[in-house]
Protein backbone atom coordinates (compact mmCIF):
# COMPACT_ATOMS: atom_id res chain seq x y z
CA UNK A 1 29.99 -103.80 19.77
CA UNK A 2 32.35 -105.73 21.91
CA UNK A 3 34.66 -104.32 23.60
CA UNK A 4 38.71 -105.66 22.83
CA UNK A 5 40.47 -106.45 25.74
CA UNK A 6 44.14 -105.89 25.12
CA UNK A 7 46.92 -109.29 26.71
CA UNK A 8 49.02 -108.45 29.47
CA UNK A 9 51.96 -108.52 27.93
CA UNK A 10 51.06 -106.37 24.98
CA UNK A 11 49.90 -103.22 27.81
CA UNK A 12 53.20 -100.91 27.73
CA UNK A 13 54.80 -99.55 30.75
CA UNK A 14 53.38 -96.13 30.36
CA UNK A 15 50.35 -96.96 30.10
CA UNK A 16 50.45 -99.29 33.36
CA UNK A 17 52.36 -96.55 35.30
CA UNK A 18 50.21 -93.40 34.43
CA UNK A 19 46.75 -96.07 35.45
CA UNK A 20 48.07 -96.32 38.53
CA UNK A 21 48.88 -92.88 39.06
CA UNK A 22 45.24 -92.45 38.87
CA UNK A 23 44.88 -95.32 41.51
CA UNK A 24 44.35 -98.46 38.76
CA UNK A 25 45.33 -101.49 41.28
CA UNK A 26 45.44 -103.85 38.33
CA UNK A 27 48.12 -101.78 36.57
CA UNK A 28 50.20 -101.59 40.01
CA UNK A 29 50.27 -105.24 40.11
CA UNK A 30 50.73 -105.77 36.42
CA UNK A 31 54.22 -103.64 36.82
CA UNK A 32 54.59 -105.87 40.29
CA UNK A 33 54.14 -108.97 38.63
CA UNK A 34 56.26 -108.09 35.31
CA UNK A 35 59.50 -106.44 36.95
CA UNK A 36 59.57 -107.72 40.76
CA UNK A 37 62.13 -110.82 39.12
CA UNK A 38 64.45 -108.65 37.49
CA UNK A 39 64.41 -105.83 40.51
CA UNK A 40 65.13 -108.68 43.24
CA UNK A 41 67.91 -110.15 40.45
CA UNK A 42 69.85 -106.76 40.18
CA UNK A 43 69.30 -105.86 44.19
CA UNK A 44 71.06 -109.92 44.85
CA UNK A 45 74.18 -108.36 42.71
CA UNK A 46 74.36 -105.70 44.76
CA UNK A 47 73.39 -107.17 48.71
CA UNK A 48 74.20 -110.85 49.87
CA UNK A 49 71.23 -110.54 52.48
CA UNK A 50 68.54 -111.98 50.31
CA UNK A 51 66.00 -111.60 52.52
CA UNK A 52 66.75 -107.76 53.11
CA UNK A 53 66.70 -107.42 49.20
CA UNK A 54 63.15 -108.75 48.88
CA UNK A 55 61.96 -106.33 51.27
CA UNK A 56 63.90 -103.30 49.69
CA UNK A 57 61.76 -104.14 46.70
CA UNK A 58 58.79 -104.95 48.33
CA UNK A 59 58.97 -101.38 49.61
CA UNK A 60 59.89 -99.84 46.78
CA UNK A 61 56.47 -100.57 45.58
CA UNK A 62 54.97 -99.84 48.65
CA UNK A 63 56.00 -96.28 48.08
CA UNK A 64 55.21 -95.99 44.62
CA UNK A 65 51.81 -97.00 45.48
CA UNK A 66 51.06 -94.57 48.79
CA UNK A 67 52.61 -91.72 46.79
CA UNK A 68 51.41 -92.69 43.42
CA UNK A 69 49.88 -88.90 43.61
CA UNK A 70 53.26 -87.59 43.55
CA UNK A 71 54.91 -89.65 40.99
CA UNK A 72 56.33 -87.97 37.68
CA UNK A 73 54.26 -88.76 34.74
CA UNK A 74 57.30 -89.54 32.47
CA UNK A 75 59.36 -91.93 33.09
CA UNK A 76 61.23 -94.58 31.82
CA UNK A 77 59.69 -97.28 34.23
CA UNK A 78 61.90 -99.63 34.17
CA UNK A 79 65.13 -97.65 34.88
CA UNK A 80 62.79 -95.90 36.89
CA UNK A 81 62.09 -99.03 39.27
CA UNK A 82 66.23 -100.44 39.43
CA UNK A 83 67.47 -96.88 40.51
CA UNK A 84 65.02 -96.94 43.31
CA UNK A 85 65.45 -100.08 44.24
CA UNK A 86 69.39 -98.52 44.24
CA UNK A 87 68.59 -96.11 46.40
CA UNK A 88 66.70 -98.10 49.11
CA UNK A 89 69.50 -101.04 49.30
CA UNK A 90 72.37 -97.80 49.54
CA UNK A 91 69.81 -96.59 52.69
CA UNK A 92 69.43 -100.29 53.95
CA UNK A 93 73.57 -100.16 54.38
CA UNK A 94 73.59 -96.38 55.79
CA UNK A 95 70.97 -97.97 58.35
CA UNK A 96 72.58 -101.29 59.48
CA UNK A 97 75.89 -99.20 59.18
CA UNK A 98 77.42 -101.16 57.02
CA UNK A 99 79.54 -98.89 55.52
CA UNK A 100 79.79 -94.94 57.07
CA UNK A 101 78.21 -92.96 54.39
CA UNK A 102 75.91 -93.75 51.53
CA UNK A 103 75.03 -89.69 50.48
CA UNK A 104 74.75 -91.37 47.06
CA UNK A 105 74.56 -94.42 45.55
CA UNK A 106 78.41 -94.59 45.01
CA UNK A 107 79.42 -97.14 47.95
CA UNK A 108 76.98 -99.80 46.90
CA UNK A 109 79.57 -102.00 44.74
CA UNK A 110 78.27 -104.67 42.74
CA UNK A 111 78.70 -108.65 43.91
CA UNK A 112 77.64 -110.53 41.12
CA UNK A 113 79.91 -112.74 39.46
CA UNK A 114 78.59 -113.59 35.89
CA UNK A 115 78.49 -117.40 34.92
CA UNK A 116 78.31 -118.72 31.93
CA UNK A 117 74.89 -120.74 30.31
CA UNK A 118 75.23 -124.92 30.44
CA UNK A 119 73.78 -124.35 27.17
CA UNK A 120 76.87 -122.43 25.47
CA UNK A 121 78.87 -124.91 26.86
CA UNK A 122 77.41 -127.57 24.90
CA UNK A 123 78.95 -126.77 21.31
CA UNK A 124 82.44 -127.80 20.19
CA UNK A 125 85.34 -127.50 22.85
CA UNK A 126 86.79 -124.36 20.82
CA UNK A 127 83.69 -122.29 21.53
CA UNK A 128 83.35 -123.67 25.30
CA UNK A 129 86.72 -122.47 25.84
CA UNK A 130 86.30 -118.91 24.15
CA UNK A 131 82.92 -118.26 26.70
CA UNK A 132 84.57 -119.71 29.68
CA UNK A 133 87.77 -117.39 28.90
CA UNK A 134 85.25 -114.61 28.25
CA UNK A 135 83.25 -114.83 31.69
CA UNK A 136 86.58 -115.12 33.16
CA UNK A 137 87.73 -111.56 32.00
CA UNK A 138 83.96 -110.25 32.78
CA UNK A 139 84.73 -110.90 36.04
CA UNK A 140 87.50 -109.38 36.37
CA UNK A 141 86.87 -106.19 35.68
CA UNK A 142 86.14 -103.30 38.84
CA UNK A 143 83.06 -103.63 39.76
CA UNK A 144 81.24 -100.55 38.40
CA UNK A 145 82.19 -101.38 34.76
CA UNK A 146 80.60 -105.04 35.46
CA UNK A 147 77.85 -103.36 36.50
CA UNK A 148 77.43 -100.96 33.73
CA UNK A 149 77.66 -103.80 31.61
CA UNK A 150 75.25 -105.73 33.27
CA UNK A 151 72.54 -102.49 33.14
CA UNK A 152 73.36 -102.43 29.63
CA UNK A 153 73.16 -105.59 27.94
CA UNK A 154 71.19 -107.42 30.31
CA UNK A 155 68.69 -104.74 31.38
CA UNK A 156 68.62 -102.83 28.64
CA UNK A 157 69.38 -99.19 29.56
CA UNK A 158 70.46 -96.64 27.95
CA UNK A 159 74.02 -94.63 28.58
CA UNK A 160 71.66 -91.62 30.07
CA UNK A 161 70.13 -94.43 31.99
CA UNK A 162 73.26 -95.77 33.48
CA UNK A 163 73.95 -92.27 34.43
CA UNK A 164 71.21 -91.19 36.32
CA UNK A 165 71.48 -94.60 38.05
CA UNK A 166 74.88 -94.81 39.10
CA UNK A 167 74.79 -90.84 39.91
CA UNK A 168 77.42 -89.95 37.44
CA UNK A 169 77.47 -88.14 34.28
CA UNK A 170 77.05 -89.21 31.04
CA UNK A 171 80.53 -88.84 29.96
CA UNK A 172 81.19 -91.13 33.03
CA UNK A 173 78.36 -93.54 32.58
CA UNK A 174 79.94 -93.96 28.51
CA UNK A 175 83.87 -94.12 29.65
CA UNK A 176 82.89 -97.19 32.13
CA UNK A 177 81.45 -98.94 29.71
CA UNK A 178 83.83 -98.30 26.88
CA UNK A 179 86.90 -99.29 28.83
CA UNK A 180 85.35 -102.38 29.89
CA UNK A 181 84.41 -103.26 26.30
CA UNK A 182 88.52 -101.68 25.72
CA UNK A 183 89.76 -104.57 27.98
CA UNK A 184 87.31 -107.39 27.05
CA UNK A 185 88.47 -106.72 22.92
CA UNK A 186 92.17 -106.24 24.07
CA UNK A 187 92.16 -109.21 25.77
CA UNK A 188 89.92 -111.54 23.87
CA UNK A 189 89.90 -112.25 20.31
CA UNK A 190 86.28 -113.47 19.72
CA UNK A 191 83.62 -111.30 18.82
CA UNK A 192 81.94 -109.21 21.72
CA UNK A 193 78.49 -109.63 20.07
CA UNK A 194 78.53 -112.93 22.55
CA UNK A 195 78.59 -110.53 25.38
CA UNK A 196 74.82 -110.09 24.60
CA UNK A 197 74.02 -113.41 24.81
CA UNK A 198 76.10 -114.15 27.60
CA UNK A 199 73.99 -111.64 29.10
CA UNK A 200 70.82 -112.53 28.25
CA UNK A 201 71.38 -116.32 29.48
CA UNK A 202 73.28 -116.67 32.81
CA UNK A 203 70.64 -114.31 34.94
């Protein structure tokens, strides 16, 4: 009987993170290889020092691999893997003293500024100037409703996520992101399903 071997892509997250719990190299750089783009992405939009933002997550694996012993057995990997690499940019700025105290996460504000897909652009000029008005008011807002946003539609997570990440409540987490969608419907009259794909395109 031969035995199946399962694609890459079709191994979930648990199952990668609780092999290399057990000290499954493979799995560890399986979860490298399938989240280190999106964890350098988010740490850019929240650092302008590249460089220092590679090795945050660089060492954010590091430690999940020397204390893979230690690790909780559930978790939510991904949200799991953008709060720490949270954490160690919020330590990188305590460090360089870049700003005086980073107890929490709190002081890290987020930098990106969202831009909108050549692709939406290339409908009519009615729709063009609907997204480009959109992206406008996205970027406007503070930043820690952009960035709830951004954790939601583009990464995915959940309010509770968003929460635990930002080191707020849940209540907190849910009004940040409801008064940014408040603002975005108050001041735009197109539908904020293009928000999603806004989203999903321009990162």
């Amino acid at each position: 009987m031969k035995t199946r071997i399962l694609p890459v892509n079709s191994i979930d997250d648990n199952t990668l993170w609780n092999d290399l719990k057990i000290g499954d190299e493979k799995s560890f750089s399986l979860l490298f290889e399938r989240y280190y783009s999106d964890l350098v992405s988010y740490g850019n939009s929240l650092s302008p020092y590249a460089e220092k933002v590679q090795d945050c997550v660089q060492d954010v694996f590091t430690d999940i691999w020397l204390y893979r012993n230690s690790l909780q057995g559930s978790v939510v990997v991904k949200a799991y893997l953008l709060s720490s690499v949270r954490k160690r940019i919020a330590r990188l700025y305590e460090r360089d003293h870049i700003f005086r105290k980073t107890a929490s996460t709190d002081a890290v504000e987020f930098l990106l500024e969202f831009a909108v897909d050549n692709e939406l652009l290339d409908d009519d000029y009615a729709t063009k100037e609907k997204v480009i008005h959109l992206n406008k008011l996205l970027n406007e807002l503070p930043p820690r409703q952009k960035e709830a946003l951004y954790l939601r539609y583009h990464q995915g997570l959940n309010v509770e996520q968003i929460a635990e990440m930002l080191d707020i409540n849940y209540q907190s987490a849910n009004n940040l992101l409801h008064r940014a969608l408040l603002t975005l419907r108050k001041e735009w009259k197109g539908s904020l399903t293009i928000i999603t794909i806004l989203f999903s395109s321009t990162f």
